[in-house]
Protein backbone atom coordinates (compact mmCIF):
# COMPACT_ATOMS: atom_id res chain seq x y z
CA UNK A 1 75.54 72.16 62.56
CA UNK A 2 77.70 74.58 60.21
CA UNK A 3 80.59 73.11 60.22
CA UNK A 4 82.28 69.30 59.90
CA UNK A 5 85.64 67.97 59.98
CA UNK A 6 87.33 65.05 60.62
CA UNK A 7 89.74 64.35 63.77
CA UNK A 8 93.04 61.91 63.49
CA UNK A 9 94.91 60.77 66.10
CA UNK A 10 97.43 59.31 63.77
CA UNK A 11 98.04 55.84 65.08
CA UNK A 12 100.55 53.63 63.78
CA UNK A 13 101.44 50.15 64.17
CA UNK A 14 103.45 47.25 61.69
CA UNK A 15 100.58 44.71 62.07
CA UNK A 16 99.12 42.79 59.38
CA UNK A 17 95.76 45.04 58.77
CA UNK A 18 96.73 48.22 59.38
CA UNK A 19 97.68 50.40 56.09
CA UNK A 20 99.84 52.64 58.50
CA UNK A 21 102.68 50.72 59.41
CA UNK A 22 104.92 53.77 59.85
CA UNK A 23 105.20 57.63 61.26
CA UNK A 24 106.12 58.33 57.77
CA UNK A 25 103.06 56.54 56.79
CA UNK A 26 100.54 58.31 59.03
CA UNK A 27 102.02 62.03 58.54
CA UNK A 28 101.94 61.39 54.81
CA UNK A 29 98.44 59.70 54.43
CA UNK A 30 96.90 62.48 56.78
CA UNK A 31 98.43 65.14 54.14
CA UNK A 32 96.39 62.92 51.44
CA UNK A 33 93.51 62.68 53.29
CA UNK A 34 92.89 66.59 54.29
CA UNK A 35 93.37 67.07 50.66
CA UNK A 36 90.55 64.60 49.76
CA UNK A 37 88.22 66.10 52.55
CA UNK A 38 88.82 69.65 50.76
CA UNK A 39 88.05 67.59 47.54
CA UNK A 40 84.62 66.19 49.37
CA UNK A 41 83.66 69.82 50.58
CA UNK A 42 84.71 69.13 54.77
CA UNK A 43 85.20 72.19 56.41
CA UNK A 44 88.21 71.26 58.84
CA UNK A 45 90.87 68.72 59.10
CA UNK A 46 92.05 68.47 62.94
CA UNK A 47 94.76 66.11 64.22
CA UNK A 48 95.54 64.98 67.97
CA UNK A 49 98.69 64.91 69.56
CA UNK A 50 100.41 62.45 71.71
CA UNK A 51 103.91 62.29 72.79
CA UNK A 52 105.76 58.97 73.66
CA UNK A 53 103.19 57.18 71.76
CA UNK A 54 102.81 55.91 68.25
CA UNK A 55 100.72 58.55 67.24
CA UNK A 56 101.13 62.13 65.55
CA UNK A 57 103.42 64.44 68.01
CA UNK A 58 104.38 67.47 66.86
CA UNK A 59 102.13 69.16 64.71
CA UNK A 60 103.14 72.32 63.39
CA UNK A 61 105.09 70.22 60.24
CA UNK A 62 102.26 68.53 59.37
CA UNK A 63 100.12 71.71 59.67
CA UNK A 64 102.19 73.69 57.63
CA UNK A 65 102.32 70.74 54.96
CA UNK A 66 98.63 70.36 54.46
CA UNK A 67 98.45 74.27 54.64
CA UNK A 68 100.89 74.61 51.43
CA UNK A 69 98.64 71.03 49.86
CA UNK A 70 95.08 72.87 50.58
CA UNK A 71 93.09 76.59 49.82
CA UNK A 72 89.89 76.33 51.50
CA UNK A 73 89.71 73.75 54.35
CA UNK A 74 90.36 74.71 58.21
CA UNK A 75 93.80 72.84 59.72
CA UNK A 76 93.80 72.24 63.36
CA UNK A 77 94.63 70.23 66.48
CA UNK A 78 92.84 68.31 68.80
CA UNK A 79 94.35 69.28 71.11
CA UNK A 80 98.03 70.44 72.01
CA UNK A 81 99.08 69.48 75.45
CA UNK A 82 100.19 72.94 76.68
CA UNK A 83 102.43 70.97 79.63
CA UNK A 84 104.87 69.68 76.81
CA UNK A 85 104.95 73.56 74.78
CA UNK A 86 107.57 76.39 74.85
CA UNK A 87 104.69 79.37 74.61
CA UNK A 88 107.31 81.62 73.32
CA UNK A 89 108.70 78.39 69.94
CA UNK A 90 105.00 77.50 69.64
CA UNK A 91 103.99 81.26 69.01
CA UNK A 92 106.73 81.25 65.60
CA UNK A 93 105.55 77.77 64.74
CA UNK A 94 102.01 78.61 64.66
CA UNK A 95 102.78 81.52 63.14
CA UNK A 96 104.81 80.32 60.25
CA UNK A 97 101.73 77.19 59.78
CA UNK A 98 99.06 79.92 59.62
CA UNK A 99 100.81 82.08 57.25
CA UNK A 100 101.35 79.05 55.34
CA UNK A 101 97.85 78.11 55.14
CA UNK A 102 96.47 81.54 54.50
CA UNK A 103 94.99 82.10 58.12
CA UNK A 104 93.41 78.72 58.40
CA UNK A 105 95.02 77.33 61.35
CA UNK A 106 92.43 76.73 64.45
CA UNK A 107 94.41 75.47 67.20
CA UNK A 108 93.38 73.05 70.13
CA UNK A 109 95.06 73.57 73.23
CA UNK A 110 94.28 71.93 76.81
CA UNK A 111 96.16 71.24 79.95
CA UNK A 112 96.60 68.10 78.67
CA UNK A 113 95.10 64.29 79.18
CA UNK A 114 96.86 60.84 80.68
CA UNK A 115 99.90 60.37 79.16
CA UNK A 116 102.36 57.12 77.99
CA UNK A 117 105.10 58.08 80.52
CA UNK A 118 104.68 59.41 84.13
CA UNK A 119 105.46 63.17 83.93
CA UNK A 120 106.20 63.47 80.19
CA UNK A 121 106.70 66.85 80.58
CA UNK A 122 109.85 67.35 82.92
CA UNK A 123 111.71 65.28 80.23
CA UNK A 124 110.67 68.19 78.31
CA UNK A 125 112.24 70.66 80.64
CA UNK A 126 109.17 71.74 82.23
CA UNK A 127 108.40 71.14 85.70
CA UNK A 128 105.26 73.19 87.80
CA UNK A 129 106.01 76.22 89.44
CA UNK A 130 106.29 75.63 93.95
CA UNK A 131 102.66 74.89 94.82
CA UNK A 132 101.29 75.11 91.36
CA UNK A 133 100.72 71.05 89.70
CA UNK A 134 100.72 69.90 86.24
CA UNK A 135 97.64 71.07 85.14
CA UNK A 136 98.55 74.50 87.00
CA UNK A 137 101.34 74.56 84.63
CA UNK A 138 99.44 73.80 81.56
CA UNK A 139 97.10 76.45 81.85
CA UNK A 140 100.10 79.24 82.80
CA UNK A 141 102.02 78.18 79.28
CA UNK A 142 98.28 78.95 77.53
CA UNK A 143 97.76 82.45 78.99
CA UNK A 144 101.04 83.12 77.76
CA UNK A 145 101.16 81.96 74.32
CA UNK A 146 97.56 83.95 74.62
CA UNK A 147 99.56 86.86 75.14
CA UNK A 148 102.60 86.46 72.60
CA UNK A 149 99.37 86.59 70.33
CA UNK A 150 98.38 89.88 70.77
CA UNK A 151 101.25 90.93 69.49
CA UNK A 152 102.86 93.57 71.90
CA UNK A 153 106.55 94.24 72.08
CA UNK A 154 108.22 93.13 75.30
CA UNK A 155 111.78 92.66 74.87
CA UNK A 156 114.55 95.31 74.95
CA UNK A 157 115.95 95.44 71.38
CA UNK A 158 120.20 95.05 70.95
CA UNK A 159 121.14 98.95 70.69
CA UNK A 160 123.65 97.28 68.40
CA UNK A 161 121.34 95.18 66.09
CA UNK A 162 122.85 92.42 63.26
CA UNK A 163 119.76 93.71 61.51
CA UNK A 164 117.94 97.11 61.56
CA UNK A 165 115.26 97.29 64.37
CA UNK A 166 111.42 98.99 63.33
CA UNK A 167 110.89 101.47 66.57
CA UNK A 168 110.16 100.29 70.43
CA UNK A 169 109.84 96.87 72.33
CA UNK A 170 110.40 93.99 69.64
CA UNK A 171 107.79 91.03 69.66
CA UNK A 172 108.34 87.65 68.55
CA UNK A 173 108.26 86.77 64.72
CA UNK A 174 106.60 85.44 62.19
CA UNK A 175 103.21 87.76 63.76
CA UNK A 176 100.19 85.75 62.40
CA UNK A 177 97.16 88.12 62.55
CA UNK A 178 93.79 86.90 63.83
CA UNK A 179 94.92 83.98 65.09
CA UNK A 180 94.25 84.49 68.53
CA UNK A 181 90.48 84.39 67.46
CA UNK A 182 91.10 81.08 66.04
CA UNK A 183 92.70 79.37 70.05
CA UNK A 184 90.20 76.55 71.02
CA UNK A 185 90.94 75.37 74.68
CA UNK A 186 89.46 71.50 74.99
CA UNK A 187 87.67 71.06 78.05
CA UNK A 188 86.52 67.97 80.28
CA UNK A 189 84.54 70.05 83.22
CA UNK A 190 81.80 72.47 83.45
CA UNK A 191 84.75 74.58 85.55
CA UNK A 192 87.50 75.04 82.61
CA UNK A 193 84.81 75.71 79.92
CA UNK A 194 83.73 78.60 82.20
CA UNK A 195 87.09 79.44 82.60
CA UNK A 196 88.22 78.94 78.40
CA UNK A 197 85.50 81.53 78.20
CA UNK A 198 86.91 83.82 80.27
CA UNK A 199 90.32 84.07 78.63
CA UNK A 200 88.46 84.49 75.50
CA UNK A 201 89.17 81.22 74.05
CA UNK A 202 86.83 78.77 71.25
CA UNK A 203 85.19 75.59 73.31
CA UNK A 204 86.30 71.92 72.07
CA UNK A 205 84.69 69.31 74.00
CA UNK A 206 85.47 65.63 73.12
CA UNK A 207 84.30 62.64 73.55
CA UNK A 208 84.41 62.45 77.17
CA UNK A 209 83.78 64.76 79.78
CA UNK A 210 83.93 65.01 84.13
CA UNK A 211 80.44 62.91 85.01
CA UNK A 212 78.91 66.30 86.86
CA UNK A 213 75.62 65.27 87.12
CA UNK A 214 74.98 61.61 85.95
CA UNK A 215 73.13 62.55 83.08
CA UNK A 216 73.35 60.88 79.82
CA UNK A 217 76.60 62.38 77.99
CA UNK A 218 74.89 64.17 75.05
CA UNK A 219 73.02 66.19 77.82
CA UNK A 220 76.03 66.57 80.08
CA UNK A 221 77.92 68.37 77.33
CA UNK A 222 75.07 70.35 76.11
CA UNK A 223 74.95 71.99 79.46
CA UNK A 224 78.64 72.25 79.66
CA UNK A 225 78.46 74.49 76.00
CA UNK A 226 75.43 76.73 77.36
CA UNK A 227 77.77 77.32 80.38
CA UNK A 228 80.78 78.54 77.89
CA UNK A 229 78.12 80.78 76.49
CA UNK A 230 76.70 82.59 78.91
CA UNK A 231 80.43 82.94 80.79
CA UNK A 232 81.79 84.18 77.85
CA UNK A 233 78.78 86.88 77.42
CA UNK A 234 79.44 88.13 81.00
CA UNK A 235 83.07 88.45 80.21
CA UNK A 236 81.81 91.03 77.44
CA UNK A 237 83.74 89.79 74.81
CA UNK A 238 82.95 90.96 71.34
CA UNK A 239 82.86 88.30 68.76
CA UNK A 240 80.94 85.48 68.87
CA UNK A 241 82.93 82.37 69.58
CA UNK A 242 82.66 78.81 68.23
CA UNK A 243 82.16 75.34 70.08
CA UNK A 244 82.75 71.99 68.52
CA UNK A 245 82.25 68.66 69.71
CA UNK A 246 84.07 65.20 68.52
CA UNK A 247 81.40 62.03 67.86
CA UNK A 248 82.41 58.93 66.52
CA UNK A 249 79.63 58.15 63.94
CA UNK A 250 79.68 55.99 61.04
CA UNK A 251 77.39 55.54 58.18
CA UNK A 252 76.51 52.05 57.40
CA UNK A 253 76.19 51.61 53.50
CA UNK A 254 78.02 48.62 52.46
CA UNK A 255 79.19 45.19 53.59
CA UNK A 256 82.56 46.19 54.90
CA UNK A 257 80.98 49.56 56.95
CA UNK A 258 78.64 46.37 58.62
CA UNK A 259 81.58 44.22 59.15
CA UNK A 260 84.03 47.25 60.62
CA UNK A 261 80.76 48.91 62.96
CA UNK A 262 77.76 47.28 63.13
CA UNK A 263 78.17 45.54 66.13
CA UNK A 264 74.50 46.63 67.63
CA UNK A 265 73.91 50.12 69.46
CA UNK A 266 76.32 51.29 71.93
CA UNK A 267 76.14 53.19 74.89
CA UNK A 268 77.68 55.67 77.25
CA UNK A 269 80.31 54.10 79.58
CA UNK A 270 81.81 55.18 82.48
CA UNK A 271 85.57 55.25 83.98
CA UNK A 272 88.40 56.69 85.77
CA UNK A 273 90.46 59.17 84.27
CA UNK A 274 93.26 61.17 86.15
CA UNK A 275 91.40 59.77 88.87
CA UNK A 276 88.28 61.84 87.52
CA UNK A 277 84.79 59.90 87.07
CA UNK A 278 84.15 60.58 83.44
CA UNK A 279 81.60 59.57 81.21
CA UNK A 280 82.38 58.75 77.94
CA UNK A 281 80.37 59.73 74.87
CA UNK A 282 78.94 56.46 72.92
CA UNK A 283 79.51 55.79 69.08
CA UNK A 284 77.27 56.18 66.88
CA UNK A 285 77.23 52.92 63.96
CA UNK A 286 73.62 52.66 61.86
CA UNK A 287 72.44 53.00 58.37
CA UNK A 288 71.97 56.82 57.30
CA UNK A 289 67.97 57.04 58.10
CA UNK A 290 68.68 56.15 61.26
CA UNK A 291 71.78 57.28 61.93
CA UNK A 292 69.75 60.80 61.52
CA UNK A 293 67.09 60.22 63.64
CA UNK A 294 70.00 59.38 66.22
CA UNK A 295 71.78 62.55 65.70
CA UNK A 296 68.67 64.82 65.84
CA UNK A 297 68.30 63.18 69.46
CA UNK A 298 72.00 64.63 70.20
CA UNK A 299 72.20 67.64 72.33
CA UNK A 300 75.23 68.76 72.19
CA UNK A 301 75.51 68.30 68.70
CA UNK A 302 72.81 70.82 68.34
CA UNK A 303 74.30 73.40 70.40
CA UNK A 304 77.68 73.11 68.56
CA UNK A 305 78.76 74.75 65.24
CA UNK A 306 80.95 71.95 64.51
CA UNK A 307 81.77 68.52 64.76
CA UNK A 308 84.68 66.24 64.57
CA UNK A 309 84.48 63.02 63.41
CA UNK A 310 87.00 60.80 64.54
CA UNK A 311 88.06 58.74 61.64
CA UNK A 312 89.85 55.43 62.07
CA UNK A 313 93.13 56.39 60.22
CA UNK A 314 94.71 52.65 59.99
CA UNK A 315 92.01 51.63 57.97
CA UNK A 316 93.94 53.60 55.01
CA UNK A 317 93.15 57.29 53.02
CA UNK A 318 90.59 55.02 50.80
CA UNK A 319 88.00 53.83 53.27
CA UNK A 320 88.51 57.37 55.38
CA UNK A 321 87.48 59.08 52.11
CA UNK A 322 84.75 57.27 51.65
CA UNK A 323 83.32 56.67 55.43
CA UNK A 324 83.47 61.01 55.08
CA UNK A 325 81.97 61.11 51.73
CA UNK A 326 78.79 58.63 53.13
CA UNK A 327 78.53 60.99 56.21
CA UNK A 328 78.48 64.33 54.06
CA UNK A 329 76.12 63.04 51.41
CA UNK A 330 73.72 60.85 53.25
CA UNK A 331 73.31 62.27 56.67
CA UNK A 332 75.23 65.83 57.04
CA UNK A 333 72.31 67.49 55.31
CA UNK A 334 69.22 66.62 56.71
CA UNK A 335 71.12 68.48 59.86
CA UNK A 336 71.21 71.05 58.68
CA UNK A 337 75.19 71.07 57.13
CA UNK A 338 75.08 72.98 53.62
């Protein structure tokens, strides 16, 4: 393990106990709480993305904002739902938010997962090519906005220009070097890790994943990452790419960690999704001696370079910052982190 962040999914609600009552609220406190993971010595600070929900949507302003608030830490999503994305606006966005941040933007990408609304997309303005579907679609806005990034002109510039023109084919603006290195394409099947590899794209694999085998989900994923790896060494590529997985795991050091987690050991479950059978990763609650012995056990974790720990953002910055600082102190190490 070389790497740990944390992963939000930025859920609001105006209930009684939650300290996130607000969008405001949750794009604010996720600001405060990347800056406080940076402060704690996290490596990354990854946010998911829903539309229609009550949950962080767009992401390149609050990208760009903890960019300008931060120096060190990674900033990235997990993950952007490519059906919902203009490849051609998302290239300028994500090039303005890694500029921003100094060329720390990592970006999750995928297809896309179940949704709030049926079709979310077409109200969007996107609708799948004739016999392509949904997913289809997804994955030809991603080899796209893969190729904005290399950063080729393509279109024919005005011969009379508001502006002067450098030489040739224009590209798209703001260019953001090097980022195409740092496009992570989150999986759920042995098939589209294979084929992330191919297109020379970073692995994220989350906390669930197509049941392939019926193996325990640790194992499943594990041989889902050595998969990526050896597809992405036949496809010859030269740098080495990166692979992270997402765990829930919490440290249990005081009365209120007991009282929020420790509800006894959990286990893997299994359910329908997109009418796929998927098996779902369990969480992992204990004190830290334990909780380490647990983790050693994890096979995915040790074939990843990093992990994502969701975090249970309407619990408040406070506890967040200090459910990170338990994990990076009392149980990160003796992984090998640091």
């Amino acid at each position: 393990m070389k790497k740990i962040g944390f992963l939000s999914f930025g859920h609001w609600s105006d209930t009684q106990h939650s300290a996130t009552r607000s969008a405001s609220d949750v794009l604010l406190q996720s600001i405060d709480l990347a800056v406080a993971a940076e402060e704690l010595g996290a490596n990354g600070a990854y946010f998911r993305v829903h539309h229609f929900a009550r949950q962080l949507a767009s992401p390149f302003p609050l990208l760009a904002a903890v960019g300008a608030r931060t120096q060190r830490i990674e900033i990235g999503t997990g993950v952007i739902d490519m059906r919902y994305e203009n490849p051609f606006y998302m290239f300028e966005d994500a090039g303005s938010a890694d500029l921003i941040s100094g060329g720390r933007l990592q970006l999750g990408i995928s297809r896309g997962s179940p949704e709030q609304v049926i079709d979310g997309w077409r109200h969007f303005g996107y609708a799948p090519a004739e016999g392509q579907d949904a997913s289809d679609m997804g994955r030809a806005h991603a080899e796209t906005f893969l190729k904005l990034l290399d950063g080729k002109g393509f279109a024919q510039p005005n011969p009379n220009p508001m502006f002067p023109n450098p030489p040739g084919l224009l590209r798209l603006e703001p260019f953001a070097d090097g980022l195409k290195d740092r496009i992570w394409w989150g999986s759920a099947s042995n098939a589209t890790a294979v084929w992330a590899a191919k297109m020379g794209m970073n692995l994220q694999s989350s906390t669930l994943k197509a049941d392939e085998s019926g193996q325990p989900f640790h194992v499943q994923q594990a041989e889902q990452i050595r998969l990526f790896r050896t597809a992405w060494k036949e496809a010859g590529h030269t740098r080495t790419p990166r692979v992270s997985v997402s765990r829930s795991i919490f440290a249990l050091v005081d009365d209120r960690d007991r009282a929020y987690f420790g509800r006894g050991d959990s286990s893997d479950q299994i359910g329908l999704i997109d009418n796929m059978r998927a098996v779902f990763g369990r969480t992992y609650a204990a004190e830290p001696e334990r909780l380490i012995e647990q983790l050693r056990a994890d096979e995915a974790i040790a074939e990843a370079d990093t992990v994502l720990l969701t975090v249970p953002n309407q619990l408040g910055v406070a506890y967040n910052v200090h459910l990170l600082e338990a994990l990076l102190t009392q149980v990160a190490p003796a992984l090998g982190w640091r």
